[in-house]
N, C-alpha and C. Protein backbone atom coordinates (compact mmCIF):
# COMPACT_ATOMS: atom_id res chain seq x y z
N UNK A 1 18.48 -17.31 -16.78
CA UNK A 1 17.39 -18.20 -16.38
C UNK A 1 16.65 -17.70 -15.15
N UNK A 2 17.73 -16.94 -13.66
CA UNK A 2 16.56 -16.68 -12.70
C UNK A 2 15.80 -15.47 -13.31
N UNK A 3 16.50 -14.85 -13.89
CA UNK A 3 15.15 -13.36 -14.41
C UNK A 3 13.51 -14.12 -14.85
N UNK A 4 13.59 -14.96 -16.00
CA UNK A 4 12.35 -15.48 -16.14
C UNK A 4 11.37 -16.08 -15.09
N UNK A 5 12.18 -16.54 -13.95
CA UNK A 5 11.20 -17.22 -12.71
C UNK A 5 10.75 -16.06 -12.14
N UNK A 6 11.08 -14.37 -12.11
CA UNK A 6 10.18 -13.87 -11.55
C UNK A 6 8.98 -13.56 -12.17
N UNK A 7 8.63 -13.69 -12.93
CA UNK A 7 7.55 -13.22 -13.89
C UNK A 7 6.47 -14.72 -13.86
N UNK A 8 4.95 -14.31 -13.84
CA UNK A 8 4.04 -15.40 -12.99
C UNK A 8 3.53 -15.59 -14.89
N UNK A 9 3.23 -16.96 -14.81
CA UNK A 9 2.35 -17.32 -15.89
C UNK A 9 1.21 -16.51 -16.35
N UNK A 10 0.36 -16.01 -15.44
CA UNK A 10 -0.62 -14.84 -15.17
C UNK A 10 -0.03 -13.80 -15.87
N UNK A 11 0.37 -13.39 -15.58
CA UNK A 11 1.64 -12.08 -16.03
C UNK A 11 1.74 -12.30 -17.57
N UNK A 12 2.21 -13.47 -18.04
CA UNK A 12 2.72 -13.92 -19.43
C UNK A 12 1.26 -14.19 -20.04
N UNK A 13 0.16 -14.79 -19.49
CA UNK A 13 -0.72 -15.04 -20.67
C UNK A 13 -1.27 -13.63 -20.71
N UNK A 14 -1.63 -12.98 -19.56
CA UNK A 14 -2.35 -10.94 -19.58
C UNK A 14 -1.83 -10.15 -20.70
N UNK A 15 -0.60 -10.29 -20.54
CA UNK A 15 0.46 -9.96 -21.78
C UNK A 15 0.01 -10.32 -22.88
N UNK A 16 0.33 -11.65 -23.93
CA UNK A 16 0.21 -12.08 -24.19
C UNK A 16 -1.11 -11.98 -25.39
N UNK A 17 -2.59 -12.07 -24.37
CA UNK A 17 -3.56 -12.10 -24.71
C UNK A 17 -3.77 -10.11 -25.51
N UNK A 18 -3.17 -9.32 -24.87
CA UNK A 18 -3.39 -8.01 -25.56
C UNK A 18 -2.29 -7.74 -27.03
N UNK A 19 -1.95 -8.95 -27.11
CA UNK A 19 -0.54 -8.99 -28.16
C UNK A 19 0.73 -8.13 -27.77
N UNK A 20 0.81 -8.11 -26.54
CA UNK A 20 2.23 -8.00 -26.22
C UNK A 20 3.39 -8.96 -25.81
N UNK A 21 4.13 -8.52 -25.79
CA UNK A 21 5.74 -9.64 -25.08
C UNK A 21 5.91 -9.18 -23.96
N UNK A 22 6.26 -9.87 -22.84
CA UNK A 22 6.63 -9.74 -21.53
C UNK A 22 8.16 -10.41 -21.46
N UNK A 23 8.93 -9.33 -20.78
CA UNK A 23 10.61 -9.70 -20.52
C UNK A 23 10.82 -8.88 -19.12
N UNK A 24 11.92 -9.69 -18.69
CA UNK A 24 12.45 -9.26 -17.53
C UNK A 24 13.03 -8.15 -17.48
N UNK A 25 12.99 -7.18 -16.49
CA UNK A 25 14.01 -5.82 -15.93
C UNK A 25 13.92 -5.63 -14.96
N UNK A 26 15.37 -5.63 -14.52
CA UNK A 26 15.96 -5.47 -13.42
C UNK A 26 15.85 -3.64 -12.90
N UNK A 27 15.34 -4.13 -11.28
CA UNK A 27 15.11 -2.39 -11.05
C UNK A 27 16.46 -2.41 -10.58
N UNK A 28 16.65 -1.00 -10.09
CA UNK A 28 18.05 -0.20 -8.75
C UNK A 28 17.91 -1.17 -8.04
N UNK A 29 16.72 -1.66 -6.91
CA UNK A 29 17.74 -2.80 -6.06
C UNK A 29 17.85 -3.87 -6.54
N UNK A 30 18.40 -4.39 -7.75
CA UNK A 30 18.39 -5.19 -8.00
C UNK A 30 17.64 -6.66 -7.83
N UNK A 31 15.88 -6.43 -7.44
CA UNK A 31 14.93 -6.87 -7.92
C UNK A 31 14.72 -6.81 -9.69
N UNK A 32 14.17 -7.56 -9.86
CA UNK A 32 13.54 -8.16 -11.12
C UNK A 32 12.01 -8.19 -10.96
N UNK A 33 11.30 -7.34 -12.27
CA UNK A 33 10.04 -7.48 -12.36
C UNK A 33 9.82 -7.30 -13.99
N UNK A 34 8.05 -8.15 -14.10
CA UNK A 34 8.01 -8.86 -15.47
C UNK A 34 7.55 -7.35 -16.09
N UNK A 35 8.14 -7.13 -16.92
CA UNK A 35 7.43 -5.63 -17.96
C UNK A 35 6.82 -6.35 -19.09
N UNK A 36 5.84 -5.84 -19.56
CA UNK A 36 4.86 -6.10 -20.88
C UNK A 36 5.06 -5.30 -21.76
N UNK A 37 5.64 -5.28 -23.12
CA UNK A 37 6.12 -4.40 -24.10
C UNK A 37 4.62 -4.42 -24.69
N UNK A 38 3.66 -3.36 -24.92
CA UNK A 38 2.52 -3.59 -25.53
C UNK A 38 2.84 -2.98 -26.97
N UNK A 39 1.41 -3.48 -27.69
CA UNK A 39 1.40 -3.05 -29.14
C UNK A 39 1.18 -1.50 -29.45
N UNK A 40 0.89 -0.69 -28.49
CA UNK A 40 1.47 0.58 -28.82
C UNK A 40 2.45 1.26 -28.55
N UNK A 41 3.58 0.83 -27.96
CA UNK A 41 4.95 0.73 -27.99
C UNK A 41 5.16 1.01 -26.85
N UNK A 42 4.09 1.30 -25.82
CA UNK A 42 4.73 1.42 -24.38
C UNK A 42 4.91 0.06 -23.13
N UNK A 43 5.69 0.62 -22.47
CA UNK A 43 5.95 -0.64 -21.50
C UNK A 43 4.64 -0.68 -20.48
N UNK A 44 4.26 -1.88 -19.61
CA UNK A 44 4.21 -1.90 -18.20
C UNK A 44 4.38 -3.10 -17.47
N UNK A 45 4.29 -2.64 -16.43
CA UNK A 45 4.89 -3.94 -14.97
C UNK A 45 3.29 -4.61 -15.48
N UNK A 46 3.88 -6.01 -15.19
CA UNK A 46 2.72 -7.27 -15.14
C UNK A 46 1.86 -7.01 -14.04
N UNK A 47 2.40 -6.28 -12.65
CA UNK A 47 1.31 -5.92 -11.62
C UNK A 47 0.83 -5.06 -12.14
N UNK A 48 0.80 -4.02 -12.77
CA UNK A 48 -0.29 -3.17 -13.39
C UNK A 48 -0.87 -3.29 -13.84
N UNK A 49 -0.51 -4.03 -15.01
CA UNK A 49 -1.14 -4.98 -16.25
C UNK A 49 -2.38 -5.36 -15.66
N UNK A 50 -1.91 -6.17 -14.50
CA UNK A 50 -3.00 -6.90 -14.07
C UNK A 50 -3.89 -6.45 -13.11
N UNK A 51 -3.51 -5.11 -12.60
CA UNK A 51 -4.74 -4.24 -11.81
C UNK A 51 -5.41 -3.07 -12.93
N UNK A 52 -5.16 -3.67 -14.20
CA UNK A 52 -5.87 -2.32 -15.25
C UNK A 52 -5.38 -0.88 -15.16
N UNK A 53 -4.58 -0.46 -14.69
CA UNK A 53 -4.08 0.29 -14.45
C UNK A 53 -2.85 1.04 -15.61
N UNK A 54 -2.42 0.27 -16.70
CA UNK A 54 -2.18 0.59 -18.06
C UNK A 54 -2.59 1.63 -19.17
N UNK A 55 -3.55 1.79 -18.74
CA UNK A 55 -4.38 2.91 -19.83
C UNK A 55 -4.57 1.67 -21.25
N UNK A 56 -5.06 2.36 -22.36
CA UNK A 56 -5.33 1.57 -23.31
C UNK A 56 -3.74 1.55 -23.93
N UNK A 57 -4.09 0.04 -24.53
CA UNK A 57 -3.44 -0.62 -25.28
C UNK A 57 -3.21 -0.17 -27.07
């Protein structure tokens, strides 16, 4: 349950809206950040996501 509270609604609809799934992963220090599984099979962090910084989808 805390993995999902790090990840922002923002995060989940950005996701979301490009038809991807967003899930939690845990980095080395054991921080948690939201990754976006996109529809061309690669990952990224929801802060990227959301500075465009992804390349195409």
């Amino acid at each position: 349950p805390g993995m999902k509270a790090a990840m922002s609604s923002a995060g989940e609809a950005n996701c979301a809206m490009i038809g991807g799934s967003l899930s939690a992963a845990r980095q080395l220090d054991g921080s948690v950040i939201g990754m976006c599984a996109l529809p061309n099979g690669k990952r990224c962090s929801e802060q990227s996501l959301a500075a465009g910084s992804c390349g195409s989808y």
